[in-house]
Protein backbone atom coordinates (compact mmCIF):
# COMPACT_ATOMS: atom_id res chain seq x y z
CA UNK A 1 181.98 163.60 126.86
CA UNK A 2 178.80 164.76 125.86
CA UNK A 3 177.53 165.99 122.41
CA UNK A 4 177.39 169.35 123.08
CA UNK A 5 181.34 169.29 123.38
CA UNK A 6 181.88 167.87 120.03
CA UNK A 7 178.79 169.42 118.25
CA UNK A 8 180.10 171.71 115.35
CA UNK A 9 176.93 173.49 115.46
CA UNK A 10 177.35 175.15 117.82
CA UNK A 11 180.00 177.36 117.12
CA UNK A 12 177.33 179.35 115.43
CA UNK A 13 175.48 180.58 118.58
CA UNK A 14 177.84 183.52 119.20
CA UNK A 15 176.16 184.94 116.09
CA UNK A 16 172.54 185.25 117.88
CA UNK A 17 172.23 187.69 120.81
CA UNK A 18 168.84 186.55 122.10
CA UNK A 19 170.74 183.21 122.91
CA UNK A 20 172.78 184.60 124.94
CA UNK A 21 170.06 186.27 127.13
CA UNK A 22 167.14 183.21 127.14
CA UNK A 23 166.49 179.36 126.53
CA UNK A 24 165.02 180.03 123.01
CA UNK A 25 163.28 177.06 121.14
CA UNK A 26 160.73 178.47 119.35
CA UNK A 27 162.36 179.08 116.04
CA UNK A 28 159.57 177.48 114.62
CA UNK A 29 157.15 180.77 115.15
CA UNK A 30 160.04 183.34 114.76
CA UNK A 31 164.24 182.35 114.56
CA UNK A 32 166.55 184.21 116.52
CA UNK A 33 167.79 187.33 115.23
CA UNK A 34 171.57 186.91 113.55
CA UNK A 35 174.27 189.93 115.00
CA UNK A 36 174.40 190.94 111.34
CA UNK A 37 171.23 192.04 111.15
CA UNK A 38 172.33 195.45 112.94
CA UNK A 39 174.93 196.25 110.31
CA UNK A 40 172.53 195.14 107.24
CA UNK A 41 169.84 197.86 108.19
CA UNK A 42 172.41 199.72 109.29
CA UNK A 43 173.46 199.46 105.32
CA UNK A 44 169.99 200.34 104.41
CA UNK A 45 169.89 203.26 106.43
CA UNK A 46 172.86 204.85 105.31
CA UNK A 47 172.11 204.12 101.99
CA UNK A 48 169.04 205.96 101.98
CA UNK A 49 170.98 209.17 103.58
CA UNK A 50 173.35 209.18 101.53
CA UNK A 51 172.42 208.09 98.03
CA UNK A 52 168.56 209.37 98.03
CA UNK A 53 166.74 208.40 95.21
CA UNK A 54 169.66 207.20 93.22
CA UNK A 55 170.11 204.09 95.22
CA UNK A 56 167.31 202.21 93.32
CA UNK A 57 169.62 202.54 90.37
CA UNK A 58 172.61 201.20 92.42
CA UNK A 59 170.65 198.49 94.09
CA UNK A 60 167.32 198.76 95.24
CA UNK A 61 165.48 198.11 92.21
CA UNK A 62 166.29 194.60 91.69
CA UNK A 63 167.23 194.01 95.39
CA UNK A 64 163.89 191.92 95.40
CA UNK A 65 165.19 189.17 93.28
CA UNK A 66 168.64 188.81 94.68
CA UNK A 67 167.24 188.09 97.98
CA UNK A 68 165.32 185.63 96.27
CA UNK A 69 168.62 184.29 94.10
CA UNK A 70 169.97 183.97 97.57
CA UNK A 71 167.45 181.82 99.20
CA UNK A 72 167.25 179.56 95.74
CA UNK A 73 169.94 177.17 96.58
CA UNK A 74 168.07 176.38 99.46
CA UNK A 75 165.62 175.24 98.47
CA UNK A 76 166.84 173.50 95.10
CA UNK A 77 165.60 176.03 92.95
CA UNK A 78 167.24 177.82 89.75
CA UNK A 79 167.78 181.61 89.44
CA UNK A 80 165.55 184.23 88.97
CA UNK A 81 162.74 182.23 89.93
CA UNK A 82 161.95 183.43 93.66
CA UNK A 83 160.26 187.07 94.23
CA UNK A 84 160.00 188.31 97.46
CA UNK A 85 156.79 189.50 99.20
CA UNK A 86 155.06 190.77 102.53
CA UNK A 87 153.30 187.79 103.70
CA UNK A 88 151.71 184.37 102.67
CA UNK A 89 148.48 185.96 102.88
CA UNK A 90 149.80 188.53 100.03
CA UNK A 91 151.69 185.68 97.91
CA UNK A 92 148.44 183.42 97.57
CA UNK A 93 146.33 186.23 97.03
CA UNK A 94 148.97 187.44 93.60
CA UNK A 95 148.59 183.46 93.04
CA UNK A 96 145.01 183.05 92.95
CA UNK A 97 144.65 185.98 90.26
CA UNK A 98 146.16 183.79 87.57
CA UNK A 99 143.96 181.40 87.19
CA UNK A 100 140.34 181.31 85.50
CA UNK A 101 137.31 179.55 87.87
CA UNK A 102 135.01 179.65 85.09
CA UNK A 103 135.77 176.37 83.03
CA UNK A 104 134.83 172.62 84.08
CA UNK A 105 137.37 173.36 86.59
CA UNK A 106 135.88 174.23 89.13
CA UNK A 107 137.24 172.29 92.71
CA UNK A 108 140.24 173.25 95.30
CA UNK A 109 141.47 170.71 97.44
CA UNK A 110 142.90 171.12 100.72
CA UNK A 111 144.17 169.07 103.23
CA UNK A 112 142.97 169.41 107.00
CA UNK A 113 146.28 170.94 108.61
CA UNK A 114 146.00 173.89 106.52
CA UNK A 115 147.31 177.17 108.18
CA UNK A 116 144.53 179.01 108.52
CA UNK A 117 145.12 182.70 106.77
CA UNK A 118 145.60 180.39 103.95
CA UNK A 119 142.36 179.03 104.12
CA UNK A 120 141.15 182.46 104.92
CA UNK A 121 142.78 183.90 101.28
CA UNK A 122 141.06 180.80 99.82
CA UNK A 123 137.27 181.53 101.00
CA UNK A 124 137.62 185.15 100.41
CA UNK A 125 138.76 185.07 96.84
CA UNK A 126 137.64 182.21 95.11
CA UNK A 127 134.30 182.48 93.46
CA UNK A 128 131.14 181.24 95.58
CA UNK A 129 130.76 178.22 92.56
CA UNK A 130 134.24 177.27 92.84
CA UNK A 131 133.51 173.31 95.33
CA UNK A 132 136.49 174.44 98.42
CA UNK A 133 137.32 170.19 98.84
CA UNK A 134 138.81 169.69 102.34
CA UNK A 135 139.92 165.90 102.32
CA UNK A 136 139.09 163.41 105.00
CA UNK A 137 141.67 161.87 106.85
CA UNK A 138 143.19 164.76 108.84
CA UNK A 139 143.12 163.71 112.88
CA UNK A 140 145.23 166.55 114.34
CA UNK A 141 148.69 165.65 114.03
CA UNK A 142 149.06 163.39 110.70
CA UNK A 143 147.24 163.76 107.54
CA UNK A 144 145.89 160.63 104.96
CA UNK A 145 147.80 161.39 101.90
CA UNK A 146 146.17 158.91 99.97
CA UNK A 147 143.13 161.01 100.73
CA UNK A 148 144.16 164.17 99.12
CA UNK A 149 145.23 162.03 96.25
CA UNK A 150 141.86 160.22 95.77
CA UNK A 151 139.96 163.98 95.78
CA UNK A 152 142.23 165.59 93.01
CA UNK A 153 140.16 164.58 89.76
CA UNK A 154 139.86 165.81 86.68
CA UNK A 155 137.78 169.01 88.11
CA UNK A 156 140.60 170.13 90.25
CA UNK A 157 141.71 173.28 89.40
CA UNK A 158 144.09 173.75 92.29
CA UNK A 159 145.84 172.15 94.87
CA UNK A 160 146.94 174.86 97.79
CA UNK A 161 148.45 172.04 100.54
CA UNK A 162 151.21 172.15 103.14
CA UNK A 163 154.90 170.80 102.97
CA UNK A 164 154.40 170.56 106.57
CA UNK A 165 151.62 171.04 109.09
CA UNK A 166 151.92 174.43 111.62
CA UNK A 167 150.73 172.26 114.60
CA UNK A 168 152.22 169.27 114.56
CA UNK A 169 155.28 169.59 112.07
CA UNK A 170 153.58 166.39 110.30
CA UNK A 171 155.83 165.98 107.07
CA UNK A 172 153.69 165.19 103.94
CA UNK A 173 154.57 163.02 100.88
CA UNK A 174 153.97 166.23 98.68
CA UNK A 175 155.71 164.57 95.62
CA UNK A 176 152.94 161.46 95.44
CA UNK A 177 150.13 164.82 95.65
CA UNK A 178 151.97 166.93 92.99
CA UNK A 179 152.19 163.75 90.48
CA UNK A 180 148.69 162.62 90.61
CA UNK A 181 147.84 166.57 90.18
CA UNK A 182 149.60 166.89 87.25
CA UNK A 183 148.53 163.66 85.98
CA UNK A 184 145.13 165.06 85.90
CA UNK A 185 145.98 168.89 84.61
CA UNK A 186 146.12 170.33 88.29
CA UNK A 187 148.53 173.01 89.60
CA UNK A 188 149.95 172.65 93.10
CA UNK A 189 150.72 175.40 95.48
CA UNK A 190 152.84 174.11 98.39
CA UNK A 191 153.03 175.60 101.30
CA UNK A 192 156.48 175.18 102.78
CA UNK A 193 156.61 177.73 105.49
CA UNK A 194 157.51 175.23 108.14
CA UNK A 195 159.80 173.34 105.76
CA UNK A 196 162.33 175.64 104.54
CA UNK A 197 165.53 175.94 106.36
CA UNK A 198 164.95 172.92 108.53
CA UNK A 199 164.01 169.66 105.93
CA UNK A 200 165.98 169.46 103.17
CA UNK A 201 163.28 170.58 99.93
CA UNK A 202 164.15 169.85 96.32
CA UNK A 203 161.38 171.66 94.41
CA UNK A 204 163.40 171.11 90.82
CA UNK A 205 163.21 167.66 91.73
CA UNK A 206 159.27 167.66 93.15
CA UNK A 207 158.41 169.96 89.72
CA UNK A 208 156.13 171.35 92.00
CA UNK A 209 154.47 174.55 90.39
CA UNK A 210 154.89 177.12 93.26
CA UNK A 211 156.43 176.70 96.29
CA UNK A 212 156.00 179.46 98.91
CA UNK A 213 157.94 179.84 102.05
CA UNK A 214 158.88 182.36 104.51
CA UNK A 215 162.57 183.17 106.09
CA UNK A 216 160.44 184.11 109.47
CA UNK A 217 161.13 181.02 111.20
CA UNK A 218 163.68 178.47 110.49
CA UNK A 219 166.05 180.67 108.17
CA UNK A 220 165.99 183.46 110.65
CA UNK A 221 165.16 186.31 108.33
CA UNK A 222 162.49 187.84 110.75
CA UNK A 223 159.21 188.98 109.55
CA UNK A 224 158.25 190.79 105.97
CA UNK A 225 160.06 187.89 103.97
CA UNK A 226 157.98 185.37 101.92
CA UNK A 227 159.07 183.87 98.99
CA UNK A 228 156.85 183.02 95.94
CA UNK A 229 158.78 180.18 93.74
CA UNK A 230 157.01 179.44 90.21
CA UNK A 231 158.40 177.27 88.27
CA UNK A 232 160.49 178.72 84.94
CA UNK A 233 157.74 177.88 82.31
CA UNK A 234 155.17 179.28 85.07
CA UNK A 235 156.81 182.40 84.67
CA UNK A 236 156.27 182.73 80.85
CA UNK A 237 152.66 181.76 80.82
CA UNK A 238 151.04 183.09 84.15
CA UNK A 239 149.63 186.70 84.29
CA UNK A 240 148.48 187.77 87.50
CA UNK A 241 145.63 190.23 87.98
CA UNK A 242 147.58 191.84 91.41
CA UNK A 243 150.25 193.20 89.35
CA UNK A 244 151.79 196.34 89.40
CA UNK A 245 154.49 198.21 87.29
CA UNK A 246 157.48 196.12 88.47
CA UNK A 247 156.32 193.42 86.77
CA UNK A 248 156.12 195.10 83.41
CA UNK A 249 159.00 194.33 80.76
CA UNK A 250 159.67 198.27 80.54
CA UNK A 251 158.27 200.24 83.53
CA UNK A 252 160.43 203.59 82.60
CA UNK A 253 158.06 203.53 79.74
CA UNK A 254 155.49 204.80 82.20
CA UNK A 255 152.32 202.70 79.74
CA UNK A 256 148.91 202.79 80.05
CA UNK A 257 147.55 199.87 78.18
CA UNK A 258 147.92 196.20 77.94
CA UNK A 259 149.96 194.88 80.47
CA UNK A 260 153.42 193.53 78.91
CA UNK A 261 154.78 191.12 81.83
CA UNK A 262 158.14 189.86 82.36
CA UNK A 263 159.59 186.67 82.36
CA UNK A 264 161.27 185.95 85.24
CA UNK A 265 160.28 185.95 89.04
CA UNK A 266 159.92 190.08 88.83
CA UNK A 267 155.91 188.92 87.12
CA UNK A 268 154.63 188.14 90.45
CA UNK A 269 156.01 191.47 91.79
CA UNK A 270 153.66 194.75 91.68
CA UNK A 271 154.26 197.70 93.49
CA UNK A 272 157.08 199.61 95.84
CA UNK A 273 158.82 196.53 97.76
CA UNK A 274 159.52 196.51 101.50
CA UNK A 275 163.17 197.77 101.59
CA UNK A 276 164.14 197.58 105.05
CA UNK A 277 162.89 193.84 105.17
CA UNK A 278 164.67 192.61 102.65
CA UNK A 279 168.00 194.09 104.03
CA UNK A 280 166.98 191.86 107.46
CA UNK A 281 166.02 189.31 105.36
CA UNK A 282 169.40 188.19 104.37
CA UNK A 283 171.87 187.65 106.83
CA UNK A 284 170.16 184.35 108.31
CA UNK A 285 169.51 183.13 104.79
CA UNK A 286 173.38 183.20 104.54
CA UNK A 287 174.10 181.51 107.56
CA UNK A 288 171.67 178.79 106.68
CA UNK A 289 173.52 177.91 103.10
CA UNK A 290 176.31 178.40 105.68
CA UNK A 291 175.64 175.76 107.82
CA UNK A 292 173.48 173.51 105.76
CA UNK A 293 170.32 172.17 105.92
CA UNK A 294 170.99 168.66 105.49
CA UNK A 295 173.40 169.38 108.50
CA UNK A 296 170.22 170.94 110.72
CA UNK A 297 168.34 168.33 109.65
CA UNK A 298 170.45 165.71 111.34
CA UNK A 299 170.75 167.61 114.41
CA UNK A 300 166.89 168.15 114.45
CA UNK A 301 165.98 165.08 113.87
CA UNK A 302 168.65 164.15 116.94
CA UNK A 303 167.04 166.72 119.06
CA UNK A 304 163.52 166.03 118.48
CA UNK A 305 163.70 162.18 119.09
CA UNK A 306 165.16 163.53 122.66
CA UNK A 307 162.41 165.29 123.66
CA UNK A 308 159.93 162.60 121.91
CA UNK A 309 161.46 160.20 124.34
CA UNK A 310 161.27 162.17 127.29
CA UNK A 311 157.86 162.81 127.25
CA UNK A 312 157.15 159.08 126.59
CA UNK A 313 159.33 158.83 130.23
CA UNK A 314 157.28 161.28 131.57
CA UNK A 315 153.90 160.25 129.99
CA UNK A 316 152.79 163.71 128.67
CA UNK A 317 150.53 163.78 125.48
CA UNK A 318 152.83 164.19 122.27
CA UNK A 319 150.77 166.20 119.33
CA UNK A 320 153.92 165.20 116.75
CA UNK A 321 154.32 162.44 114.55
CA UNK A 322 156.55 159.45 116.16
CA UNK A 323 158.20 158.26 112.68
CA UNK A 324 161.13 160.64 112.56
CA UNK A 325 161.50 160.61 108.82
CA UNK A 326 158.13 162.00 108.65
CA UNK A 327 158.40 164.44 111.73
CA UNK A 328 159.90 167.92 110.70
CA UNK A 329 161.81 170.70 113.42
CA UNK A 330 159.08 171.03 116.38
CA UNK A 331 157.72 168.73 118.91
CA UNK A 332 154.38 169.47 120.77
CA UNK A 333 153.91 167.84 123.87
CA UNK A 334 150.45 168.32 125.99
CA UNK A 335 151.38 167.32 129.31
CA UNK A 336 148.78 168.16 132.37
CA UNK A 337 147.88 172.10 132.74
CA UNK A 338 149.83 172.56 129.62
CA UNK A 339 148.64 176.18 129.03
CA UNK A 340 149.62 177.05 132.62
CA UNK A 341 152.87 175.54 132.26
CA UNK A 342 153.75 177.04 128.99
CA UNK A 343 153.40 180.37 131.13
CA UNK A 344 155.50 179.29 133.69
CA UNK A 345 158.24 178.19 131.39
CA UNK A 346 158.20 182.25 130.07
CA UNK A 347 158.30 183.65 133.38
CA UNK A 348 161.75 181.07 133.82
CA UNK A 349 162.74 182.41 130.38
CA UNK A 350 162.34 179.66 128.87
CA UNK A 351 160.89 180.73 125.53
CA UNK A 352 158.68 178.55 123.83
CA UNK A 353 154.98 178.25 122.39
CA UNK A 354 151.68 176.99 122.79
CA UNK A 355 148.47 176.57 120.33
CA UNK A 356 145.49 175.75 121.75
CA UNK A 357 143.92 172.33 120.89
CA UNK A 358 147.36 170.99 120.67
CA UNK A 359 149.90 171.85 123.47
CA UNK A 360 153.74 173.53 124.08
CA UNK A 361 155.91 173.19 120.87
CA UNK A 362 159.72 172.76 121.57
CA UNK A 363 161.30 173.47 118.65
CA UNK A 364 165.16 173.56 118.82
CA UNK A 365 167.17 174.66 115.93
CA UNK A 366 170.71 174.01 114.99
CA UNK A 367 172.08 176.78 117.83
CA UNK A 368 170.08 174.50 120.51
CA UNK A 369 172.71 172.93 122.88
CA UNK A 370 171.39 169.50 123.92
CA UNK A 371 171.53 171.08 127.69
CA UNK A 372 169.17 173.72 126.69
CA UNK A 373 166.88 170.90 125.52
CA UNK A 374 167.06 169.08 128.71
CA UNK A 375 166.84 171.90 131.11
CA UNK A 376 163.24 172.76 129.11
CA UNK A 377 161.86 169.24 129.80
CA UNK A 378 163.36 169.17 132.85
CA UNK A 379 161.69 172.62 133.76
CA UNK A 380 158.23 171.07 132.91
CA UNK A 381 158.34 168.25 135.55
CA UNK A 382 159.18 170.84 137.94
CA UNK A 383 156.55 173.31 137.25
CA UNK A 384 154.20 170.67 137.18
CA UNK A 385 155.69 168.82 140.65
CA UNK A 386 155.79 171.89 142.56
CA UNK A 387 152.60 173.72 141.63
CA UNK A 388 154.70 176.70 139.84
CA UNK A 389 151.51 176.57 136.95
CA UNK A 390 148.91 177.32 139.22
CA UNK A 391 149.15 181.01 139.26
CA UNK A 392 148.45 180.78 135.55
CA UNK A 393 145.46 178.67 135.62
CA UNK A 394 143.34 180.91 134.92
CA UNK A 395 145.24 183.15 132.44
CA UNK A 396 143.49 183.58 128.72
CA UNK A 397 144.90 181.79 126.54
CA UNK A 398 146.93 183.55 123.83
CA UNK A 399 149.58 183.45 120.84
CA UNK A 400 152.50 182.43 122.87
């Protein structure tokens, strides 16, 4: 009997249409679509026809918030503390207003791995005197955490570091960074877009300041869903400079003057939010609480040391951490041609990834069958064996 046949899992894959149609393990860049999508913008659509304007009395206005009430359990955090915006980009852009680089404050550290619009957000708005620290210690695929904690000091103004790394789902001890921040008067912005929804994150328990995340990939909210978490006494003290009137205390009232912001996770809101994404948003966040991450993480964890091994077997190039406890949901494996052969595995419709510098990520999530899994790796020695990657030698490299 094999694990698929007892795997409780997998009961779930009926709810996913793509699955049905493709081997798809690259939840990691984007998770498959849940069937319930259709009827939730359905919901949105008809609400809109029928109720007009009204509807943001009956709903919309504080629809925001509720999505982020629903993804708080997930993430161990307490209501009314997660607001919902566009993108990361957007999120640490509304973050960086709050804080002022003109005291003796005046460093950022980052760690190596960082995703890169973050760093991009970071160089564009931070004041030119304002010391942008990258620590040493980063070679590719892990990072030196001792590192990051040796460059916090008492000039460190900010932290801005990843739960785990985009390339090669390296897991950081975050809650070693965040106490020797604090320790010296530092806040910490975590990055957890590849973390939620696949390791099991605590951020009560980390008393991490903000924790941003996305539902894009591993809770299968699709795109237009980011989540800003500050923590409760964050949200009576901060004041953000990208505001807007959602984030005042009475925005009926229709002010102009001093801005008089909420308390709750509506003072890192501004403007009109994106309705239709939010409505998209939620029906993989509920299948996740669903299902459970501590249960995905098992199965990941299961999954991942499969294809670990099989490239050892094979000897292909693995870009991903070997300690399991420290590995999170993807594996990137570099065998020969690797570029070619990612290209190959998407004409077979085998749907997966590649980023240059570091290879093909696999990245199964809990709808994977174990089959799936092997007929991937086993569609790699193929491709490479019978020359399938040659047409795609030459092909420019891109996203996916």
């Amino acid at each position: 009997m094999t694990y698929d046949q007892v795997d409780p899992l997998l009961h779930w894959r009926e709810e996913f249409p793509i699955l049905s149609t493709c081997t798809y393990l690259v939840s990691n860049s984007l998770g498959a679509m849940p069937r319930a999508v259709y009827d939730s913008l359905r919901q949105y659509a008809d609400t809109w026809a029928s109720r007009g304007v009204r509807a943001w009395a009956e709903g919309w206005w504080d629809f925001n918030t509720r999505v982020g009430d629903a993804i708080a359990p997930i993430i161990g955090a307490p209501s009314g503390t997660l607001s919902m915006h566009q993108n990361i980009s957007i999120a640490q852009g509304i973050l960086l207003t709050c804080f002022d680089y003109d005291s003796a404050r005046n460093k950022v550290v980052i760690e190596g791995g960082i995703f890169p619009s973050v760093y991009y957000v970071l160089r564009g708005m931070l004041p030119p005197h304002v010391e942008l620290h990258t620590a040493s210690g980063y070679d590719g695929v892990t990072v030196d955490v001792q590192a990051i904690i040796d460059a916090i000091d008492e000039r460190t103004l900010l932290v801005p570091i990843s739960h785990v790394l985009f390339r090669s789902a390296y897991i950081l001890d975050v809650a070693a960074i965040i106490e020797k921040a604090h320790k010296v008067g530092a806040y910490v912005l975590l990055d957890g877009y590849h973390a939620a929804g696949i390791v099991p994150v605590d951020v009560t328990a980390l008393d991490v300041d903000f924790y941003l995340g996305g539902v894009l990939k591993w809770l299968c909210g699709g795109a237009g869903g980011v989540f800003l978490y500050a923590r409760p006494d964050h949200l009576r003290t901060m004041q953000p400079k990208l505001t807007g009137w959602m984030a005042h205390k009475h925005p009926f009232a229709f002010e102009v003057g001093e801005m008089d912001f909420r308390e709750d996770a509506f003072r890192f809101l501004n403007g009109t939010p994106q309705l239709p994404s939010l409505y998209a948003n939620l029906p993989g966040v509920e299948i996740i609480k669903q299902v459970g991450v501590a249960a995905i993480r098992q199965k990941s964890m299961r999954q991942t040391a499969l294809i670990m091994a099989r490239a050892a077997a094979e000897g292909w190039q693995v870009n991903s951490v070997r300690d399991p406890q420290r590995r999170g949901g993807s594996v990137t494996v570099n065998p020969p041609h690797a570029y070619a052969v990612s290209r190959a595995l998407l004409a077979r419709n085998i749907v997966i990834d590649y980023r240059e510098g570091s290879g093909i990520r696999l990245s199964p999530h809990f709808y994977n069958s174990d089959a799936e899994v092997q007929a991937a790796l086993d569609a790699i020695t193929d491709i490479l064996a019978s020359g399938e990657w040659q047409p795609y030698a030459d092909a420019q490299s891109f996203v996916t």
